[in-house]
N, C-alpha and C. Protein backbone atom coordinates (compact mmCIF):
# COMPACT_ATOMS: atom_id res chain seq x y z
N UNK A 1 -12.99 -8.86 -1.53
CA UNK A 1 -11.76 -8.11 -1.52
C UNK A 1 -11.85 -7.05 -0.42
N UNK A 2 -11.00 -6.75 0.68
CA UNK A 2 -11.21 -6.17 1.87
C UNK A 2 -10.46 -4.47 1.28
N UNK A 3 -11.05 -3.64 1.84
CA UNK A 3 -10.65 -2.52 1.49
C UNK A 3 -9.48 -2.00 2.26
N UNK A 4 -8.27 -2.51 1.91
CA UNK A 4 -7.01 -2.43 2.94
C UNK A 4 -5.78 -1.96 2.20
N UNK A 5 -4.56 -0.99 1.93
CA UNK A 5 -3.88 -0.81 1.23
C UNK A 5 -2.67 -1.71 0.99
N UNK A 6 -2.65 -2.72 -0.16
CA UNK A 6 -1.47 -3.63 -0.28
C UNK A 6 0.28 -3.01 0.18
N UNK A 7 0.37 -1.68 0.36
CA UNK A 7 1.43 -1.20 0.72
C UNK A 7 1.38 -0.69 1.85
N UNK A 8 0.78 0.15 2.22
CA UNK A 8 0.50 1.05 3.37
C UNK A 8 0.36 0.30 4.75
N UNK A 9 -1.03 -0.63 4.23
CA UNK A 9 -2.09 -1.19 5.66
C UNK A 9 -3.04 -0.40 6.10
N UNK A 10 -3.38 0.15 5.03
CA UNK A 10 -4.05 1.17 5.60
C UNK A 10 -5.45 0.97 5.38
N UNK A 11 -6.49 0.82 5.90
CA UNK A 11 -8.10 0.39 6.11
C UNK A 11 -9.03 1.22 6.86
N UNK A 12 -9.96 0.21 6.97
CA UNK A 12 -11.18 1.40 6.85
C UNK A 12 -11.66 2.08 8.18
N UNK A 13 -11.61 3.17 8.85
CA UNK A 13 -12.11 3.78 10.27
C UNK A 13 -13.56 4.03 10.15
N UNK A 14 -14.15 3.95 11.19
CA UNK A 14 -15.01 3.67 11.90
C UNK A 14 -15.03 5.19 12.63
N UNK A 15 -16.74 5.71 12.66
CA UNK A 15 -16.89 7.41 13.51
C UNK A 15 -18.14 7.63 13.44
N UNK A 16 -18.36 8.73 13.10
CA UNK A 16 -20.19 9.20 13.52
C UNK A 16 -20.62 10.29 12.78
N UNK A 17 -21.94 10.28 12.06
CA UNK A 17 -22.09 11.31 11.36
C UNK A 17 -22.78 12.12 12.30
N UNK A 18 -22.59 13.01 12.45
CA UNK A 18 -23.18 14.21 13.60
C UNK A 18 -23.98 15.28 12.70
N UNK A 19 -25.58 15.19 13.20
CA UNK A 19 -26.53 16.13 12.52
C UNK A 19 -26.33 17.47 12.92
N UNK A 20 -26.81 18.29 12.84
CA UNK A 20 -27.07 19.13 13.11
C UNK A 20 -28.16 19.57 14.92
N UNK A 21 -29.02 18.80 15.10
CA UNK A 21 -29.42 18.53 16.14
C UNK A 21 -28.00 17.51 17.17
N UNK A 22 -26.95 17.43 16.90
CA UNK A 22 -25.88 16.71 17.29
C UNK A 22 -26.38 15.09 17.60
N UNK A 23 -26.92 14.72 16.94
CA UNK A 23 -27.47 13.35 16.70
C UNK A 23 -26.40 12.40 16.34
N UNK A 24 -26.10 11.42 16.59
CA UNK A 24 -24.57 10.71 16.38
C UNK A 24 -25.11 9.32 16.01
N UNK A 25 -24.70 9.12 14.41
CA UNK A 25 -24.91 7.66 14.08
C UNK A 25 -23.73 7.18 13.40
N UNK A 26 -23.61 5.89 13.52
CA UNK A 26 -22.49 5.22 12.89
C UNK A 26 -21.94 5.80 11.59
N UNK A 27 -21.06 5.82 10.50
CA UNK A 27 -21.15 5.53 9.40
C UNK A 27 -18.95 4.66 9.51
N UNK A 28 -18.79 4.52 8.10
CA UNK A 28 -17.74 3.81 7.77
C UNK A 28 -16.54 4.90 6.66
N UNK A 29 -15.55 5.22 6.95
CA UNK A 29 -14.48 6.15 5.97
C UNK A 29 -13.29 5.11 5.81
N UNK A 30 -13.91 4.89 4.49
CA UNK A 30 -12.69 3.85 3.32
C UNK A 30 -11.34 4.95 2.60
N UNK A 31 -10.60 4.19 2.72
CA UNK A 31 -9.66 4.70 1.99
C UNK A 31 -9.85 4.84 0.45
N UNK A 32 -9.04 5.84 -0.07
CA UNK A 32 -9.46 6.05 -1.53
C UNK A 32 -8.43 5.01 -1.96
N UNK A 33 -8.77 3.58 -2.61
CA UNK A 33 -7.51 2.50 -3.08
C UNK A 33 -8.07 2.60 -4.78
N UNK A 34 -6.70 2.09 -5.21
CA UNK A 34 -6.82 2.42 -7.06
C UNK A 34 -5.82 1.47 -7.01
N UNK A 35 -6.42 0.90 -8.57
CA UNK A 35 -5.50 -0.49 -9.18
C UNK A 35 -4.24 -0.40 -9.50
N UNK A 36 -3.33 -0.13 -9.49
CA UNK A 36 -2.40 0.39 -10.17
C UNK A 36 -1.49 -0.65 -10.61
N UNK A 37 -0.24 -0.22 -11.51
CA UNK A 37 0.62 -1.67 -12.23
C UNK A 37 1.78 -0.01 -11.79
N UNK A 38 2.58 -1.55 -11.10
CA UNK A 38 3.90 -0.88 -11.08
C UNK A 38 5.22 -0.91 -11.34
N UNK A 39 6.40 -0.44 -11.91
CA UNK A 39 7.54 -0.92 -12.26
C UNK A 39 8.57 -1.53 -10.92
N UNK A 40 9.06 -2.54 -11.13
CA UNK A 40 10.24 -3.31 -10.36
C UNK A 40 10.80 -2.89 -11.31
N UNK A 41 12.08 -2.06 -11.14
CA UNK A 41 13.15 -1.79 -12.13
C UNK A 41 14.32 -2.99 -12.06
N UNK A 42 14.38 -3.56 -10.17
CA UNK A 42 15.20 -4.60 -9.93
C UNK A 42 14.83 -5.46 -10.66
N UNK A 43 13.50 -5.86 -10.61
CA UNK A 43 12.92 -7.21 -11.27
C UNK A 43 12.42 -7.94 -13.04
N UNK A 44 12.88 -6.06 -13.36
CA UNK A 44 12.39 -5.62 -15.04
C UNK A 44 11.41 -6.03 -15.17
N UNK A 45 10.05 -5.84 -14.66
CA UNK A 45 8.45 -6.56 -14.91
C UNK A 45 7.30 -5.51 -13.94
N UNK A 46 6.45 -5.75 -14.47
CA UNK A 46 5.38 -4.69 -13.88
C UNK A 46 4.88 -5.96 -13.07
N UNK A 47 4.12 -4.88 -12.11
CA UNK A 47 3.31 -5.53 -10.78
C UNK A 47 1.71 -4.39 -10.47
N UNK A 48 1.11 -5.12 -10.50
CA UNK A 48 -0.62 -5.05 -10.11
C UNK A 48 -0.52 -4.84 -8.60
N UNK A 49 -0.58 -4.29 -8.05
CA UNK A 49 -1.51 -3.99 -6.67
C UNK A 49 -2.59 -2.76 -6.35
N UNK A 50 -3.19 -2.96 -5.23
CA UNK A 50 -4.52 -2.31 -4.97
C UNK A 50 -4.00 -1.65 -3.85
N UNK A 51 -3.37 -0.14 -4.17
CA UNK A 51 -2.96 0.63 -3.10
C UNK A 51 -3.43 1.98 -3.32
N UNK A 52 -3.72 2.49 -1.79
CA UNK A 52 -4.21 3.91 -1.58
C UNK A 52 -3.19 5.04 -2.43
N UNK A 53 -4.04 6.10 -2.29
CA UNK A 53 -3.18 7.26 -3.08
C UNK A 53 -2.44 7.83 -2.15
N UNK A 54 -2.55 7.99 -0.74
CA UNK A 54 -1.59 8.47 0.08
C UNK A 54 -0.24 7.32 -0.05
N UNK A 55 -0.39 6.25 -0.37
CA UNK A 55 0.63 4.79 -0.48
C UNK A 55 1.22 5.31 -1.54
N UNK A 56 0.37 5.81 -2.76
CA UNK A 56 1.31 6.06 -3.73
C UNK A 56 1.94 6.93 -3.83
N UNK A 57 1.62 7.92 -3.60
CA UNK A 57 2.61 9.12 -3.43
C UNK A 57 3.84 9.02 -2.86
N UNK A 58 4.04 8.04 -1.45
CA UNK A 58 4.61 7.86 -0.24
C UNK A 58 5.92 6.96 -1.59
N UNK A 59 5.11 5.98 -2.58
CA UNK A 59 6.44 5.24 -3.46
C UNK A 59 7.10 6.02 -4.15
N UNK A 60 6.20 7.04 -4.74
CA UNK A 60 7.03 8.03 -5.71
C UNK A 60 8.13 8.77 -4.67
N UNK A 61 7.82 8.88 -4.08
CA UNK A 61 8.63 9.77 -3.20
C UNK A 61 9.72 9.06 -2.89
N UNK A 62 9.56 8.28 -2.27
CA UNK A 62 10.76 7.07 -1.63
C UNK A 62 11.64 6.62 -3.63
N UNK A 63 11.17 7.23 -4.51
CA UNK A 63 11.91 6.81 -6.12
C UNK A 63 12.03 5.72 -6.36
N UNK A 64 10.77 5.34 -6.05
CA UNK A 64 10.19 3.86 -6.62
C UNK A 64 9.66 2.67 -5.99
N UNK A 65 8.87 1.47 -6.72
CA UNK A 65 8.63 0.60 -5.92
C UNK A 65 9.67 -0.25 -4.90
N UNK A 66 10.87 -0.44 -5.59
CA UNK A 66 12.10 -1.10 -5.08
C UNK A 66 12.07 -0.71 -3.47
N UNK A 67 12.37 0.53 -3.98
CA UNK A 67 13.35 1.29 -2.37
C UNK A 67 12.67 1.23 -1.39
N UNK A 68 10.88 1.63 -1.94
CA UNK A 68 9.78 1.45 -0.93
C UNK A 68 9.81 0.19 -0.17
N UNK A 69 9.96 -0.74 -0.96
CA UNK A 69 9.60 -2.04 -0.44
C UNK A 69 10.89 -1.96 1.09
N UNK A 70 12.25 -2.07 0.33
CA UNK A 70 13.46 -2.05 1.42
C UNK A 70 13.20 -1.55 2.19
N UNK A 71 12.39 -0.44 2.42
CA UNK A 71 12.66 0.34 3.27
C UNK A 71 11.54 0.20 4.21
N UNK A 72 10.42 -0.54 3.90
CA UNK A 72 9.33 -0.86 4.66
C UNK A 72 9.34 -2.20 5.21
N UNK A 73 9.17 -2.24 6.05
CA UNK A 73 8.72 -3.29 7.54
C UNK A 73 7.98 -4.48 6.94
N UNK A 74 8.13 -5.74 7.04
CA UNK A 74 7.29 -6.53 6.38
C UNK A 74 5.93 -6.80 7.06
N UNK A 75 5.83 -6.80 8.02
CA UNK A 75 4.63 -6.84 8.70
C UNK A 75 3.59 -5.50 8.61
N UNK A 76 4.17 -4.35 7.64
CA UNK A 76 3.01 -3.71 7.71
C UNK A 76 2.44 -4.37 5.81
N UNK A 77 3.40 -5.00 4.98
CA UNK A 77 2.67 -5.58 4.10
C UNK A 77 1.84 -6.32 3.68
N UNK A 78 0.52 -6.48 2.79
CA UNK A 78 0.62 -7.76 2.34
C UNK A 78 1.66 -8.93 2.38
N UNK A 79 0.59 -10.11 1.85
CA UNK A 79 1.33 -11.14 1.59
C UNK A 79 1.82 -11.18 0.35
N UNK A 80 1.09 -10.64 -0.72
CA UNK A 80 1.74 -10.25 -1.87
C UNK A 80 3.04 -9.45 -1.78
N UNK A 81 2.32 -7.95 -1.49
CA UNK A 81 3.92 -7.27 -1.54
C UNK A 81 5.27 -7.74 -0.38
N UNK A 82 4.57 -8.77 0.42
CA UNK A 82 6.36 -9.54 1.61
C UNK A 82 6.55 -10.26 0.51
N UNK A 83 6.14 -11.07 -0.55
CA UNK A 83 6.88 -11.90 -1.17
C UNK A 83 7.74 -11.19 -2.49
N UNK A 84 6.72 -9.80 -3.07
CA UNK A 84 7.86 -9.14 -3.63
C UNK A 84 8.83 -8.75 -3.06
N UNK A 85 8.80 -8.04 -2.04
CA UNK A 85 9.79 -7.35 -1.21
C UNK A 85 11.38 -8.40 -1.32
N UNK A 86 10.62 -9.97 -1.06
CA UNK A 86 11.81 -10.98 -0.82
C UNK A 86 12.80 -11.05 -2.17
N UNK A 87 12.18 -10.90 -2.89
CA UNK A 87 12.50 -11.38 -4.50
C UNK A 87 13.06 -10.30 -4.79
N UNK A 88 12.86 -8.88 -4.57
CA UNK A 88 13.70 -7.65 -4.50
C UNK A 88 14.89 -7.80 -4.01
N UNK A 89 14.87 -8.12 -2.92
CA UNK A 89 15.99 -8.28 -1.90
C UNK A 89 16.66 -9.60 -2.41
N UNK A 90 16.24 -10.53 -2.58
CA UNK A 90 17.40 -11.86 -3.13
C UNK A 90 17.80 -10.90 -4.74
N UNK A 91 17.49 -10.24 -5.77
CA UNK A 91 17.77 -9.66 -6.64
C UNK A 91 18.50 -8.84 -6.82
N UNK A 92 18.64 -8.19 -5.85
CA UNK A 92 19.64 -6.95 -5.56
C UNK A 92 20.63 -7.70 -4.64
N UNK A 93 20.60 -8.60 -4.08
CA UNK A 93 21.63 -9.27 -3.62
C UNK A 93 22.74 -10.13 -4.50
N UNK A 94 22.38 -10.57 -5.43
CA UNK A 94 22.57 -11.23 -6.70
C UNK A 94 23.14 -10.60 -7.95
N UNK A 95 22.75 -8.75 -7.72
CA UNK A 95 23.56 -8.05 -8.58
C UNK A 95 24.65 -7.67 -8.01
N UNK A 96 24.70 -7.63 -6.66
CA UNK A 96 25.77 -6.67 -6.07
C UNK A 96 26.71 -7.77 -5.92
């Protein structure tokens, strides 16, 4: 499982731990990602994805998974969340 945010895209950077003698070695900074289950209010059903906490905040904010999705670019998604996104969008097309 790659450490990448199912919403965001957001993954892991690459830098240097610097000693004190200014000694410079590799190391790796992962994003903080958490399991979370989320409401589709369009879809009336919860959804599982593995997204960062800066991702989540960014949904609450945007007032929910729905709007997030609309409002985000499909190419910065998963393949999971482009196929929710679609099913959002044929759903809300279907109510209106």
């Amino acid at each position: 499982m790659s450490r990448v945010c199912e919403l965001t895209g957001k993954g892991r950077q690459v830098g240097n731990n610097v000693s004190h003698a200014n000694n410079k070695t590799k190391r790796v900074f992962l994003p903080n990602l958490q399991n979370v289950t989320l409401l589709s209010e369009t879809l009336d059903r919860r959804v599982k994805l593995r997204v960062s906490t800066h991702g989540l905040r960014s949904v609450e904010h945007n007032g929910g998974l729905d709007n997030w999705l609309l409002k985000t670019s499909s190419d910065k998604l998963s393949p999971k969340a482009a196929k929710l996104k679609s099913e959002v969008a044929k759903a809300k097309a279907a109510q209106a």
